[in-house]
C-alpha atoms as a PDB file:
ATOM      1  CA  UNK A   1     113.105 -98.110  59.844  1.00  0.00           C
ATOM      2  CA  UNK A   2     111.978 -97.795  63.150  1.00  0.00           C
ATOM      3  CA  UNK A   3     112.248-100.485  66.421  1.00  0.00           C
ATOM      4  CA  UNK A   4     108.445-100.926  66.133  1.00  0.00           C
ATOM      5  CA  UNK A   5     108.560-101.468  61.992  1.00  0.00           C
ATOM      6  CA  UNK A   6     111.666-103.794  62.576  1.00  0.00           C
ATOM      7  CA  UNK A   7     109.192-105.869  65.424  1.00  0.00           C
ATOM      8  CA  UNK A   8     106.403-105.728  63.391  1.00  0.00           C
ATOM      9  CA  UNK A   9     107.836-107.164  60.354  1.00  0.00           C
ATOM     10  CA  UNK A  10     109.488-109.866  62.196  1.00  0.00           C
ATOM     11  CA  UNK A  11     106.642-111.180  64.290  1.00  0.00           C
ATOM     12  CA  UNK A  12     104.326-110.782  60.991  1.00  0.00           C
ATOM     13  CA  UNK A  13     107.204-113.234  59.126  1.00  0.00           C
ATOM     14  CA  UNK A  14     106.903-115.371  62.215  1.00  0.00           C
ATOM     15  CA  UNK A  15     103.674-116.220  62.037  1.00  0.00           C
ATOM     16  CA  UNK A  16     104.087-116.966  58.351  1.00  0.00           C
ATOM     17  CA  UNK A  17     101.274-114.532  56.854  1.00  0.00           C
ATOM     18  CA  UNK A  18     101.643-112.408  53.889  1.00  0.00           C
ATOM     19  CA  UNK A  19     100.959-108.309  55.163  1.00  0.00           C
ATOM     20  CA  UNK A  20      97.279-108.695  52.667  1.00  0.00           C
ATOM     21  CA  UNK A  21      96.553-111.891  55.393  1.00  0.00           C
ATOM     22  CA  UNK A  22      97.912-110.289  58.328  1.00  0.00           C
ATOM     23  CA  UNK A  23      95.704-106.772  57.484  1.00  0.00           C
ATOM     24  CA  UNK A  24      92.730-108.827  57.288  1.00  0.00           C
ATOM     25  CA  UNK A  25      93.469-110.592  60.223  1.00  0.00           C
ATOM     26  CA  UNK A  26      94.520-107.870  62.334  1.00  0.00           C
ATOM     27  CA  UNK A  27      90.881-105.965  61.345  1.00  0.00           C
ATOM     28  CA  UNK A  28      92.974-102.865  59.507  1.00  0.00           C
ATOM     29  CA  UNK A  29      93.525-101.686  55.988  1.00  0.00           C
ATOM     30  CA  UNK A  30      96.690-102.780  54.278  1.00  0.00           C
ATOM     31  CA  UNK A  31      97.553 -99.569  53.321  1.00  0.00           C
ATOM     32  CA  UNK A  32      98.049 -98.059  57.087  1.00  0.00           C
ATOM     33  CA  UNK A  33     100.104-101.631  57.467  1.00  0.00           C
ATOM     34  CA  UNK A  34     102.155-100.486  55.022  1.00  0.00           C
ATOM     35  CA  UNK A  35     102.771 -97.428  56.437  1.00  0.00           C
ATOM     36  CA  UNK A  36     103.724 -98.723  59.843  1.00  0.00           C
ATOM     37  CA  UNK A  37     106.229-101.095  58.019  1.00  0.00           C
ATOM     38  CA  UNK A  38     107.989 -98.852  56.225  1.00  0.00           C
ATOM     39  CA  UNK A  39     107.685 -96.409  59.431  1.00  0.00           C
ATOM     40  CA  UNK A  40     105.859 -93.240  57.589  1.00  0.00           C
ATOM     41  CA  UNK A  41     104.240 -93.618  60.371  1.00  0.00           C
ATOM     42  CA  UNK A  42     105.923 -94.793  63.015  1.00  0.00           C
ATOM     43  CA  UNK A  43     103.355 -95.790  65.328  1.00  0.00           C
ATOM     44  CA  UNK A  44      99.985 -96.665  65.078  1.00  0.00           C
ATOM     45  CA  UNK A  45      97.386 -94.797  66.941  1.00  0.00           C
ATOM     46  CA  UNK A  46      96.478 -97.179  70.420  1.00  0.00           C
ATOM     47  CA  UNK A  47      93.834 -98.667  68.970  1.00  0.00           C
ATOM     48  CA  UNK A  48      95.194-100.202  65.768  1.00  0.00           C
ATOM     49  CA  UNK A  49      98.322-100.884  67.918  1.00  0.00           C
ATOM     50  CA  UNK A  50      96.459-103.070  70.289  1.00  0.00           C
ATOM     51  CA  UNK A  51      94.355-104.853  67.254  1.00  0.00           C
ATOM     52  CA  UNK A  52      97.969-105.394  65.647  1.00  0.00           C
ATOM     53  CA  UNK A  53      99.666-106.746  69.260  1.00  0.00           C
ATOM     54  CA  UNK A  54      95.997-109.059  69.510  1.00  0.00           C
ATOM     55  CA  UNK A  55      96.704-110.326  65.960  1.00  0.00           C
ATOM     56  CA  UNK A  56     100.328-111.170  66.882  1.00  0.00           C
ATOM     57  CA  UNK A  57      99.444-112.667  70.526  1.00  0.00           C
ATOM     58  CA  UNK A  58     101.783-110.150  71.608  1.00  0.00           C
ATOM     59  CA  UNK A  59     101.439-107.242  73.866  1.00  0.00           C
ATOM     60  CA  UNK A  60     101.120-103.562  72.741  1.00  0.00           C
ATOM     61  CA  UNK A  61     104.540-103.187  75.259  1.00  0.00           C
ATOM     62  CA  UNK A  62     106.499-105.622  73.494  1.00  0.00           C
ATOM     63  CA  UNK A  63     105.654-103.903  69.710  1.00  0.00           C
ATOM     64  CA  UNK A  64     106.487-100.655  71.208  1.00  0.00           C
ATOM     65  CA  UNK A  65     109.672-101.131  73.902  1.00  0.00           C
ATOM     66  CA  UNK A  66     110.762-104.657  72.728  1.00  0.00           C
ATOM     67  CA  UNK A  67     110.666-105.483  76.549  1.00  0.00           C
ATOM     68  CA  UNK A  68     108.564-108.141  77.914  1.00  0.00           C
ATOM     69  CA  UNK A  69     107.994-111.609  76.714  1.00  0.00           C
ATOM     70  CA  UNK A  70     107.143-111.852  73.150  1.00  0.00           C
ATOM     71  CA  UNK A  71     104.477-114.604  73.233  1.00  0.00           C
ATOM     72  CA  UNK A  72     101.392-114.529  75.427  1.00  0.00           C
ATOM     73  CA  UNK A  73     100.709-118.046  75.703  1.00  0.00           C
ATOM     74  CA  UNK A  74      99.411-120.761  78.633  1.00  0.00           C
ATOM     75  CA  UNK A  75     102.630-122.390  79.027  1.00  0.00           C
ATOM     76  CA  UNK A  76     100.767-125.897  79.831  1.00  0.00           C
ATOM     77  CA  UNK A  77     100.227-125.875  75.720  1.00  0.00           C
ATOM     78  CA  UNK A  78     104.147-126.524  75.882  1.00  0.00           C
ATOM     79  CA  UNK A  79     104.416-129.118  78.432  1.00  0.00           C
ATOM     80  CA  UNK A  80     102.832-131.790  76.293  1.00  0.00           C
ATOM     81  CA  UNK A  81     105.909-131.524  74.219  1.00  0.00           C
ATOM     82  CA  UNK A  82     108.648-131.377  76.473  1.00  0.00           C
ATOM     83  CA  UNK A  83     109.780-135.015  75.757  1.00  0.00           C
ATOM     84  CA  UNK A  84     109.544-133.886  71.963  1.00  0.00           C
ATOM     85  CA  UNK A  85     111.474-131.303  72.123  1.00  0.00           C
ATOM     86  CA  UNK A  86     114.175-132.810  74.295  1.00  0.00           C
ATOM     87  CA  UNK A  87     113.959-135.644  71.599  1.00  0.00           C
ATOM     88  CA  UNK A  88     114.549-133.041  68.596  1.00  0.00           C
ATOM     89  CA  UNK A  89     117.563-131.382  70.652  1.00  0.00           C
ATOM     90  CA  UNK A  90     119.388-134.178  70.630  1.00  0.00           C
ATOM     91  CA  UNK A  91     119.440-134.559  66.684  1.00  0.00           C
ATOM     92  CA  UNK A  92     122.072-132.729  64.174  1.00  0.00           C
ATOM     93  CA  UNK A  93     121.192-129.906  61.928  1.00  0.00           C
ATOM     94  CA  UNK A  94     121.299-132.367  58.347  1.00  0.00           C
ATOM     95  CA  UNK A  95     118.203-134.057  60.011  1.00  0.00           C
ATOM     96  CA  UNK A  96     116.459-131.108  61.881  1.00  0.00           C
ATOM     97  CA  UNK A  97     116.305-128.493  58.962  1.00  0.00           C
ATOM     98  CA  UNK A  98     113.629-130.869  57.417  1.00  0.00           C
ATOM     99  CA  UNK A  99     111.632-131.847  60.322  1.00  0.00           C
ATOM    100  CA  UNK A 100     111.632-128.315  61.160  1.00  0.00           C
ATOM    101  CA  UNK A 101     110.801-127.347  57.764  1.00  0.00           C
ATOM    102  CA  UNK A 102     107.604-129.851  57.366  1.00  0.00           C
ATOM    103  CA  UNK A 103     106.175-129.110  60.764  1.00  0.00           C
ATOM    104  CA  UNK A 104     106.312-125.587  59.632  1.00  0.00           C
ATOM    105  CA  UNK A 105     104.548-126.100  56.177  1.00  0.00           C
ATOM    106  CA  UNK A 106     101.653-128.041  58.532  1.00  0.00           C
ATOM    107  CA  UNK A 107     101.521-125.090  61.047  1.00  0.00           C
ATOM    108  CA  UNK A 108     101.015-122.883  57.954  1.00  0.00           C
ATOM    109  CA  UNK A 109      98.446-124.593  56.528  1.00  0.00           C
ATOM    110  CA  UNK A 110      96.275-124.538  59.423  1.00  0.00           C
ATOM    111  CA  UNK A 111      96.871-120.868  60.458  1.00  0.00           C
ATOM    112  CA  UNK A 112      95.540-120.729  56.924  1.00  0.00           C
ATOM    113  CA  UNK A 113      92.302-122.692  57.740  1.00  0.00           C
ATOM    114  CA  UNK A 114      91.661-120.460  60.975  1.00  0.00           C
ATOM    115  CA  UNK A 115      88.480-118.084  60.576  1.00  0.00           C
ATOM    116  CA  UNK A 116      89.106-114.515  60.608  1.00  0.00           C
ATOM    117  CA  UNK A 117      87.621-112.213  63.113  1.00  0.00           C
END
């Protein structure tokens, strides 16, 4: 399996979509997400690649090189939970796992609800 198959996977696991969702989301047949999963063919033509990185909110560098940051995001989006997150850092694993574990099944849901383009 190639770097980019191995990157792909992962960040399409991430987000928590099955590959039928993540096709449909990403705007290309299943079948050529197949292909680039199981590396037949190992890279996607620039096009697909950057509808694939778009889907992702990754860049079409990062898929590729595995270089750069993986998430393009406004970092302000994260500073309303700093005092969360230094909150959850302090707790042991016994009571994280779940609290991980529902926010997770909420975050699903709702990337669930989102309209596709």
């Amino acid at each position: 399996m190639s770097d980019f198959s191995k990157r792909l996977r992962s960040e399409i696991e991430y987000i928590g979509l099955n590959q039928k969702e993540f096709a449909a989301k990403a705007g290309i047949k299943k079948r050529a997400l197949d292909a680039y999963l199981r590396a037949q063919q190992s890279m996607p033509p620039a096009d697909t690649a950057v509808k694939i990185a778009s889907a992702l909110g990754l860049s079409v560098e990062y898929l590729v090189t595995g270089k750069e940051y993986r998430r393009s995001i406004d970092i302000s989006a994260y500073l309303q939970f700093r005092d969360i997150l230094d909150d959850l850092i302090m707790l042991p694993d016994e009571i994280l796992e779940p609290i991980k574990a529902v926010i997770k099944a909420f975050a699903n849901g709702e990337r669930k609800k989102t309209p596709q383009r």
